[in-house]
C-alpha atoms as a PDB file:
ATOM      1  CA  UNK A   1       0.000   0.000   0.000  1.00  0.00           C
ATOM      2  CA  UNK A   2       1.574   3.295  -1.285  1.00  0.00           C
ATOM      3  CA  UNK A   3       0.811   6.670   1.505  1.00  0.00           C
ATOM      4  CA  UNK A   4       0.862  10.006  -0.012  1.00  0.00           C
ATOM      5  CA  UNK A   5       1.276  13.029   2.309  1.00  0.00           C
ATOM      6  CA  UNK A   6      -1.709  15.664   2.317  1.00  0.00           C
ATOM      7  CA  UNK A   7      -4.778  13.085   2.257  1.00  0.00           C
ATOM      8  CA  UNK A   8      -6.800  12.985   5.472  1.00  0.00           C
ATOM      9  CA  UNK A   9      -8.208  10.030   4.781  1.00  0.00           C
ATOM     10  CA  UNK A  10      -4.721   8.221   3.543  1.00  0.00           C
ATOM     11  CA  UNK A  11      -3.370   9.714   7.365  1.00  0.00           C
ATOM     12  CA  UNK A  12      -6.292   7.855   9.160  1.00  0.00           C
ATOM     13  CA  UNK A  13      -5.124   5.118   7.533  1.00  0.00           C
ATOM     14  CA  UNK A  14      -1.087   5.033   8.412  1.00  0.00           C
ATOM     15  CA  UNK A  15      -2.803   5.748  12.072  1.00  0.00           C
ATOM     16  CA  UNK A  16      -4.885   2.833  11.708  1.00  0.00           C
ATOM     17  CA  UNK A  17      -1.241   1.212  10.788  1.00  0.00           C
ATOM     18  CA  UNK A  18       0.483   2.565  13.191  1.00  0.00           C
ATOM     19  CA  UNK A  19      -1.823   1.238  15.730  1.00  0.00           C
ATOM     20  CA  UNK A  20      -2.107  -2.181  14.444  1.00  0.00           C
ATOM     21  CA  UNK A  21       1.732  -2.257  14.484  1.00  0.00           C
ATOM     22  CA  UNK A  22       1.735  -2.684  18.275  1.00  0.00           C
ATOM     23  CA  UNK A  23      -0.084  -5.962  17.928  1.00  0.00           C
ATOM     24  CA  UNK A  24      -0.320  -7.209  21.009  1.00  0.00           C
ATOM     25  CA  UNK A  25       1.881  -4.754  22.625  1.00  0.00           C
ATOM     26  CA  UNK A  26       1.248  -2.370  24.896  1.00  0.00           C
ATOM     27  CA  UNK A  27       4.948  -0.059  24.502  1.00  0.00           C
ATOM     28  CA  UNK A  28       7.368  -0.397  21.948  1.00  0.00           C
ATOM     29  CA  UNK A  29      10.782   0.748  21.365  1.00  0.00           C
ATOM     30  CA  UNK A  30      10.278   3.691  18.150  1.00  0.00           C
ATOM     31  CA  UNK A  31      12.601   1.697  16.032  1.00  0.00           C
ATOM     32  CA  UNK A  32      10.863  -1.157  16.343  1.00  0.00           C
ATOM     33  CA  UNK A  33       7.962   0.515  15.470  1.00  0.00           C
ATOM     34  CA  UNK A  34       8.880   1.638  12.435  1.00  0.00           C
ATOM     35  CA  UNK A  35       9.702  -1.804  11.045  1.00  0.00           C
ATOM     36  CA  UNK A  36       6.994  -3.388  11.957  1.00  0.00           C
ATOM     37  CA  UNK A  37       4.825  -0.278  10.431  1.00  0.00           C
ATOM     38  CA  UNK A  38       6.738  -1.199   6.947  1.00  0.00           C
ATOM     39  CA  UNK A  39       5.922  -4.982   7.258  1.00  0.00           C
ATOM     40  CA  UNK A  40       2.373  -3.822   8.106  1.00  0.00           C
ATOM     41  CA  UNK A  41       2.147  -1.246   4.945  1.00  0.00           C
ATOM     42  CA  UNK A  42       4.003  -3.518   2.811  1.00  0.00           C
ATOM     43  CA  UNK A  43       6.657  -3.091   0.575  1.00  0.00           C
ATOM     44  CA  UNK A  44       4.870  -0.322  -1.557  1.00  0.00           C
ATOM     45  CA  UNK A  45       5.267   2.319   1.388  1.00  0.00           C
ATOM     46  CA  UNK A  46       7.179   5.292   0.289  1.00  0.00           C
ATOM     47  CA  UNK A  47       7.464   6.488   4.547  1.00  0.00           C
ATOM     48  CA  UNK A  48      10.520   7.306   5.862  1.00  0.00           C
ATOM     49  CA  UNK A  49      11.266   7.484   9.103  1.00  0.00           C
ATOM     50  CA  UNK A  50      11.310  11.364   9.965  1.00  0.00           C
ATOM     51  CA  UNK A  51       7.377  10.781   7.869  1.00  0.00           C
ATOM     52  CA  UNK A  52       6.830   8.252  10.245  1.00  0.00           C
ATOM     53  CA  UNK A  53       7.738  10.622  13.389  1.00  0.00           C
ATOM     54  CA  UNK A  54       5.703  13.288  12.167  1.00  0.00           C
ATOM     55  CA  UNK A  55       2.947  10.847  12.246  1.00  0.00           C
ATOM     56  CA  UNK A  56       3.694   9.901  15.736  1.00  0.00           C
ATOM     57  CA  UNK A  57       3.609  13.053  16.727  1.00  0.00           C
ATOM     58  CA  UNK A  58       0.216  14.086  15.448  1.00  0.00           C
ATOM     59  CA  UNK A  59      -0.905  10.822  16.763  1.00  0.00           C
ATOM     60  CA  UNK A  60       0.639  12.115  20.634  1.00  0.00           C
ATOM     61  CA  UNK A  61      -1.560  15.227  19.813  1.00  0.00           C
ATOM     62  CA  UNK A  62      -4.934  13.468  19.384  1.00  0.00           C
ATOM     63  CA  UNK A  63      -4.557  11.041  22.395  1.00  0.00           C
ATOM     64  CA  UNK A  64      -3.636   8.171  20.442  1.00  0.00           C
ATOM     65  CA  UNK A  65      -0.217   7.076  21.449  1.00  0.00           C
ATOM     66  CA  UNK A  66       2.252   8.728  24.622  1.00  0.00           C
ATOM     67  CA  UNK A  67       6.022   8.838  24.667  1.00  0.00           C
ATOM     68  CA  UNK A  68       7.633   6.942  27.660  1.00  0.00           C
ATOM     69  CA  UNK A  69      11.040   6.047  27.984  1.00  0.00           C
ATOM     70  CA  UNK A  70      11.885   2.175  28.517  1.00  0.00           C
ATOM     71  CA  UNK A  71      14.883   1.024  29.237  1.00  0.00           C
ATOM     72  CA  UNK A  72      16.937   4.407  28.759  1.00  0.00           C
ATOM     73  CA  UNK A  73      15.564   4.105  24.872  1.00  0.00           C
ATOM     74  CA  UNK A  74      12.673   5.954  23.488  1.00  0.00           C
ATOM     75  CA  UNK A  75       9.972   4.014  22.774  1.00  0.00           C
ATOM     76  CA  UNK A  76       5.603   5.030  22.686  1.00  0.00           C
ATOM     77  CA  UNK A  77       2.740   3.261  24.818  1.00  0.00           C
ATOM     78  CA  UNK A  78      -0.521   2.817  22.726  1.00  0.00           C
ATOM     79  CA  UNK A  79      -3.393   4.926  24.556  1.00  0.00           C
ATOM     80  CA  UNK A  80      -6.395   2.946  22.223  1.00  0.00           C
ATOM     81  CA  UNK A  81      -7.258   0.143  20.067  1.00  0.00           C
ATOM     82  CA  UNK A  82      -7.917   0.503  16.500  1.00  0.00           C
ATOM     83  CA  UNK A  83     -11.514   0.018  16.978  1.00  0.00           C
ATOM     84  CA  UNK A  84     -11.352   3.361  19.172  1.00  0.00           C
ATOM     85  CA  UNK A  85     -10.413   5.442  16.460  1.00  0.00           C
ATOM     86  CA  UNK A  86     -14.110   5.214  14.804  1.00  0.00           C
ATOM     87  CA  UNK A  87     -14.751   7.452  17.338  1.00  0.00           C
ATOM     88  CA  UNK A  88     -15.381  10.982  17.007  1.00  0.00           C
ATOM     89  CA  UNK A  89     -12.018  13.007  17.270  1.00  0.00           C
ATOM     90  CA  UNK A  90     -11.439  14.194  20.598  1.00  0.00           C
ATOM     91  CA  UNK A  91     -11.251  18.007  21.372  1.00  0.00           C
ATOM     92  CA  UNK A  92      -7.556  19.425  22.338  1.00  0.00           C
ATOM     93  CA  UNK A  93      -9.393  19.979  26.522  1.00  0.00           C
ATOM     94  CA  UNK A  94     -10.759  15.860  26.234  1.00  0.00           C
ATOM     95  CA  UNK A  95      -7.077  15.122  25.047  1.00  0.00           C
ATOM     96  CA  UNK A  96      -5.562  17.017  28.128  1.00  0.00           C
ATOM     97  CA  UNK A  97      -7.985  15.445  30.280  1.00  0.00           C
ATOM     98  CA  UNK A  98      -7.235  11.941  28.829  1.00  0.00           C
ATOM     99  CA  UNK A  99      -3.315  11.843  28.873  1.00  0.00           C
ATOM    100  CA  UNK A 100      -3.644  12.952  32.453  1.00  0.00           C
ATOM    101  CA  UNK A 101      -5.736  10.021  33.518  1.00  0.00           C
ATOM    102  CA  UNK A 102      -3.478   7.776  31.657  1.00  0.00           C
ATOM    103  CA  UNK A 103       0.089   9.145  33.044  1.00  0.00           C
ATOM    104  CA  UNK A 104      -2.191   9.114  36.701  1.00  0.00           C
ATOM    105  CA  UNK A 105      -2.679   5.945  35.991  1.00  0.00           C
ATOM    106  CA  UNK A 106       1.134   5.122  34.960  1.00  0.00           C
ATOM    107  CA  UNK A 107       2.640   6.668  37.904  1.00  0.00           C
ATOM    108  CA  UNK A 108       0.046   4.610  40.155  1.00  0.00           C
ATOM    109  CA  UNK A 109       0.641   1.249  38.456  1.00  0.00           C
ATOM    110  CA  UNK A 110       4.652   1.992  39.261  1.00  0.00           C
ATOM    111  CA  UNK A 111       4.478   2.692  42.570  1.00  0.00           C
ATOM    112  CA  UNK A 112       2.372  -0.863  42.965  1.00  0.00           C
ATOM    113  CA  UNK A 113       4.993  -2.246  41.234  1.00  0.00           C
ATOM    114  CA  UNK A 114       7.803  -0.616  43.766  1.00  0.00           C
ATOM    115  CA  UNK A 115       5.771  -1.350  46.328  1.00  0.00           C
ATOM    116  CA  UNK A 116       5.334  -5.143  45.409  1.00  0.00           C
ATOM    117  CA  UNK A 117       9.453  -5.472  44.595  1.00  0.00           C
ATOM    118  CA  UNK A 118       9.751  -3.938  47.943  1.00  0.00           C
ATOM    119  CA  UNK A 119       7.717  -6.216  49.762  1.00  0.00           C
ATOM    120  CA  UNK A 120       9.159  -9.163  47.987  1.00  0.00           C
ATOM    121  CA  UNK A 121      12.623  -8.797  48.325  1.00  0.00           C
ATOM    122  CA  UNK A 122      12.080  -7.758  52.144  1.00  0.00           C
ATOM    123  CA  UNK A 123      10.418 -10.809  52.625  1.00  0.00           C
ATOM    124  CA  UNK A 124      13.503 -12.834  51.179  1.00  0.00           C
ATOM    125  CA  UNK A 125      15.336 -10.841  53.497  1.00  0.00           C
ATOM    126  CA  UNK A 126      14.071 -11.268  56.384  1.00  0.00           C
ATOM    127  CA  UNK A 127      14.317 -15.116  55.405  1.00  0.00           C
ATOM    128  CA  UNK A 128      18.197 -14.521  55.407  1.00  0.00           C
ATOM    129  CA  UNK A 129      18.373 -12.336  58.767  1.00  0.00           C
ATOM    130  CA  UNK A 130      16.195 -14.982  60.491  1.00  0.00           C
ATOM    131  CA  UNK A 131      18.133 -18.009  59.335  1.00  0.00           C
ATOM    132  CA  UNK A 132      21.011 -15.981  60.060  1.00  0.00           C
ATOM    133  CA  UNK A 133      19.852 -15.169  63.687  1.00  0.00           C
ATOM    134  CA  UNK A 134      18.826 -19.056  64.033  1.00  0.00           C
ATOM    135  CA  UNK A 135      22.240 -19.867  64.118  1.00  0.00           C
ATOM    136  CA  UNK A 136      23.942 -17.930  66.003  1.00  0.00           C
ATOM    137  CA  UNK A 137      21.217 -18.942  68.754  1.00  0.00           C
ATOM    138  CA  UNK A 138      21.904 -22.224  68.122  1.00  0.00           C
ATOM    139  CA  UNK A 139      25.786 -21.478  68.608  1.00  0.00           C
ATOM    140  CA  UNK A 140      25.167 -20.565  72.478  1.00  0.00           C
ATOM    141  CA  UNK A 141      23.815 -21.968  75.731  1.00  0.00           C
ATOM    142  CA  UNK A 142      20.780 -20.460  76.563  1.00  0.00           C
ATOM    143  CA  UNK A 143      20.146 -19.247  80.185  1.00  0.00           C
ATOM    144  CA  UNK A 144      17.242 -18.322  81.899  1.00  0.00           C
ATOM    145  CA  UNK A 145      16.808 -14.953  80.888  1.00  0.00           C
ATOM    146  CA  UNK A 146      18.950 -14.819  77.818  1.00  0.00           C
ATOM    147  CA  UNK A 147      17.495 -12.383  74.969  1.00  0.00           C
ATOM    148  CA  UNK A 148      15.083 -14.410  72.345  1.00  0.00           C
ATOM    149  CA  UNK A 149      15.645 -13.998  68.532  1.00  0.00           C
ATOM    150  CA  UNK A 150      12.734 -11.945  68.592  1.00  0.00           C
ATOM    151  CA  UNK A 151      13.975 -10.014  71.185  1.00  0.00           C
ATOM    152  CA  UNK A 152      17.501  -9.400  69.333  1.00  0.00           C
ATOM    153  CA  UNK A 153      14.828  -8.630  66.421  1.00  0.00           C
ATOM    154  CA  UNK A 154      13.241  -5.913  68.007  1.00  0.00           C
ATOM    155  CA  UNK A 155      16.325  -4.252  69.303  1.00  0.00           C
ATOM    156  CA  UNK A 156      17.911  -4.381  66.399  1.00  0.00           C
ATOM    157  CA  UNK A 157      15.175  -2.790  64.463  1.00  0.00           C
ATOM    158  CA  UNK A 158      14.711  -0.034  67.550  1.00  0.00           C
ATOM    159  CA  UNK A 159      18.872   0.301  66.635  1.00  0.00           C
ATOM    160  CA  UNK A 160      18.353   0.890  62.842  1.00  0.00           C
ATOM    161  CA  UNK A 161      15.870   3.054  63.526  1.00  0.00           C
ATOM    162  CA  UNK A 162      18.134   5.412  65.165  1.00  0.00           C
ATOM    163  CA  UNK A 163      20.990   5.205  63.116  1.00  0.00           C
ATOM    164  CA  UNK A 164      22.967   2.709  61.333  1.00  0.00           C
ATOM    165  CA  UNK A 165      25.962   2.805  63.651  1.00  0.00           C
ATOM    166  CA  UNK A 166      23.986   1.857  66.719  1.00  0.00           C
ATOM    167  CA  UNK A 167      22.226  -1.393  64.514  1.00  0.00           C
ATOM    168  CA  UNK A 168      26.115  -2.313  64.243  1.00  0.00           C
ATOM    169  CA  UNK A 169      27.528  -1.343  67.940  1.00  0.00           C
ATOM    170  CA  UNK A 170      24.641  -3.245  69.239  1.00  0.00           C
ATOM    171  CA  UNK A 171      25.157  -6.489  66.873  1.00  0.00           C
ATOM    172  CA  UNK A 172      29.588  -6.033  67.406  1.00  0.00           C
ATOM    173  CA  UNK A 173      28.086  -6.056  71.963  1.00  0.00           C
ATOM    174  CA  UNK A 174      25.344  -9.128  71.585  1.00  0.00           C
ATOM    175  CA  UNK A 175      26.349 -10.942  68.718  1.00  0.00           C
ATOM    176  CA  UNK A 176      29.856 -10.473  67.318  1.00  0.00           C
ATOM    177  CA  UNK A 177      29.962 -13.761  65.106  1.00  0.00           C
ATOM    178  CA  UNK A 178      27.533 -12.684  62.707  1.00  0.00           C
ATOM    179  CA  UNK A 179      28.301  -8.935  62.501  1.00  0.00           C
ATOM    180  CA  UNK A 180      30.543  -9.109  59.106  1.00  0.00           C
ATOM    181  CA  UNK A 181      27.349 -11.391  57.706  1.00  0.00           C
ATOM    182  CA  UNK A 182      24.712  -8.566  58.760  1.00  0.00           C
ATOM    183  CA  UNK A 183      26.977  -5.572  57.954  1.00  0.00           C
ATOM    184  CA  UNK A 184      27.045  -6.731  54.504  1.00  0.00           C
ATOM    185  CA  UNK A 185      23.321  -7.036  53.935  1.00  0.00           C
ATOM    186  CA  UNK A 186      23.327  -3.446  55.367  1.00  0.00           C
ATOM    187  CA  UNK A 187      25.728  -2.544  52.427  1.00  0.00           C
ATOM    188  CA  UNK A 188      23.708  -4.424  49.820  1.00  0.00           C
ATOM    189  CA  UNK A 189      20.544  -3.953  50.495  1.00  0.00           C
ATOM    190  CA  UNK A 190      20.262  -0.884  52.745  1.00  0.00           C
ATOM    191  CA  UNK A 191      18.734   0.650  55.636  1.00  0.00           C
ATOM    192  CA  UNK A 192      15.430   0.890  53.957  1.00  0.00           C
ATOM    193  CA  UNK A 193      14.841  -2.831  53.450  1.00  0.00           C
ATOM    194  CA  UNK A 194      16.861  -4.087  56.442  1.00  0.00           C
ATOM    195  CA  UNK A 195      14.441  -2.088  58.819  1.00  0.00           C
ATOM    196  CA  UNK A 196      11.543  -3.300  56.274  1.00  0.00           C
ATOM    197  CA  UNK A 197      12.592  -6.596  56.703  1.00  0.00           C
ATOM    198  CA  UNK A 198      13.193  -6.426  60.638  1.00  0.00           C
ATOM    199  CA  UNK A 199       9.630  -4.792  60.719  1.00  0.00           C
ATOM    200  CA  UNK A 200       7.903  -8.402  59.118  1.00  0.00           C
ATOM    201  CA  UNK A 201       9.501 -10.093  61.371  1.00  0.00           C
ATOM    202  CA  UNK A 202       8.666  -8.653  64.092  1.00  0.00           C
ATOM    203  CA  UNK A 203       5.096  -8.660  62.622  1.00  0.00           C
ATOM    204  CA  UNK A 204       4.718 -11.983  62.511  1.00  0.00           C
ATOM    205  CA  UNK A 205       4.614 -12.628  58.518  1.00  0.00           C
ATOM    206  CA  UNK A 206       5.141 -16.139  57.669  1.00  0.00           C
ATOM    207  CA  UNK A 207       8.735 -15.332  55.924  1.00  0.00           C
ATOM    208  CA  UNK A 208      10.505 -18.146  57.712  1.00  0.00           C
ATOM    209  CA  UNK A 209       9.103 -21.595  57.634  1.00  0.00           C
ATOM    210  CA  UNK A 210       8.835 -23.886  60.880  1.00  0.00           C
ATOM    211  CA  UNK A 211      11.203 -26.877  61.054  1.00  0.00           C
END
């Protein structure tokens, strides 16, 4: 199918394309785009690729399509489905209002998702810091009296909480052995998700499995 410039009609249509070249994607990289626009069109198409941003950009204009970038590369999310562009055009205020709801609704799904990858890796965390703790327990002679784990939990996370030197003076006083094993989760992870995880635990969440 040969475009021409200038035709409204022939512009719906590379739209149309344009659209349909997402297939079952929801953002694609630009580049990729535009080769799967030319498979779409067919060998016939006379678009080049600054035609093809131009068209892109109109598209951004009328609601169609956003620009996001993924993975440090520029790439568009698809706003509708072809079948949504039988619709009536939108005016430039229901355009505004549109792209606002969807990058509301962008921002919200990534702060799930940061809030999910946060959970998650806390969890495994407290996993380690438990196991960890399990150990060193193990290592001693309990007397009447001695701290618990949990107890070592809490005043660890009341430590953290103050500052990161008094989580580590109070692991080098109670438990020396494993203070080069927890000051290194500190460094990887950091205090966000060490106090996350110590927060779980102390909760109660199922992290660690019984024996």
């Amino acid at each position: 199918m040969s475009f021409s410039m200038g035709s409204e009609e022939m512009d719906r249509e590379i739209e149309r394309a344009i659209v349909r070249s997402f297939g079952w994607a929801v953002i694609e990289f630009e580049a990729v785009l535009f080769q799967k626009f030319l498979v779409v069109s067919g060998p016939t198409s006379l678009m080049t690729e600054d035609m093809f941003k131009k068209h892109l950009m109109d598209m951004e204009a009328k609601g169609y399509i956003t620009p996001v970038q993924f993975h440090n590369k520029r790439a568009w999310k698809r706003l509708v489905i072809e079948s949504d562009m039988d619709e009536p055009e939108l005016t430039p205020e229901e355009v505004r209002a549109f792209l606002e709801k969807a990058k509301a609704m962008e921002k919200k799904d990534q702060k799930r998702m940061r809030s999910d990858g946060l959970v998650s890796e806390s969890r495994s965390l407290a996993e380690t810091i438990l196991r960890t703790l399990e150990k060193e327990m193990h290592s001693k002679q309990l007397r009447r009296g001695t701290p618990s784990m949990i107890d070592h939990v809490e005043a660890m996370h009341h430590a953290l909480s103050e500052s990161r030197e008094d989580f580590l003076d109070y692991i080098k006083k109670n438990m020396p052995r494993i203070q080069r094993t927890m000051g290194k989760l500190l460094d990887d992870k950091g205090e966000e998700i060490v106090l996350l995880s110590l927060r779980l635990i102390e909760s109660g969440h199922q992290v660690y499995p019984p024996r």
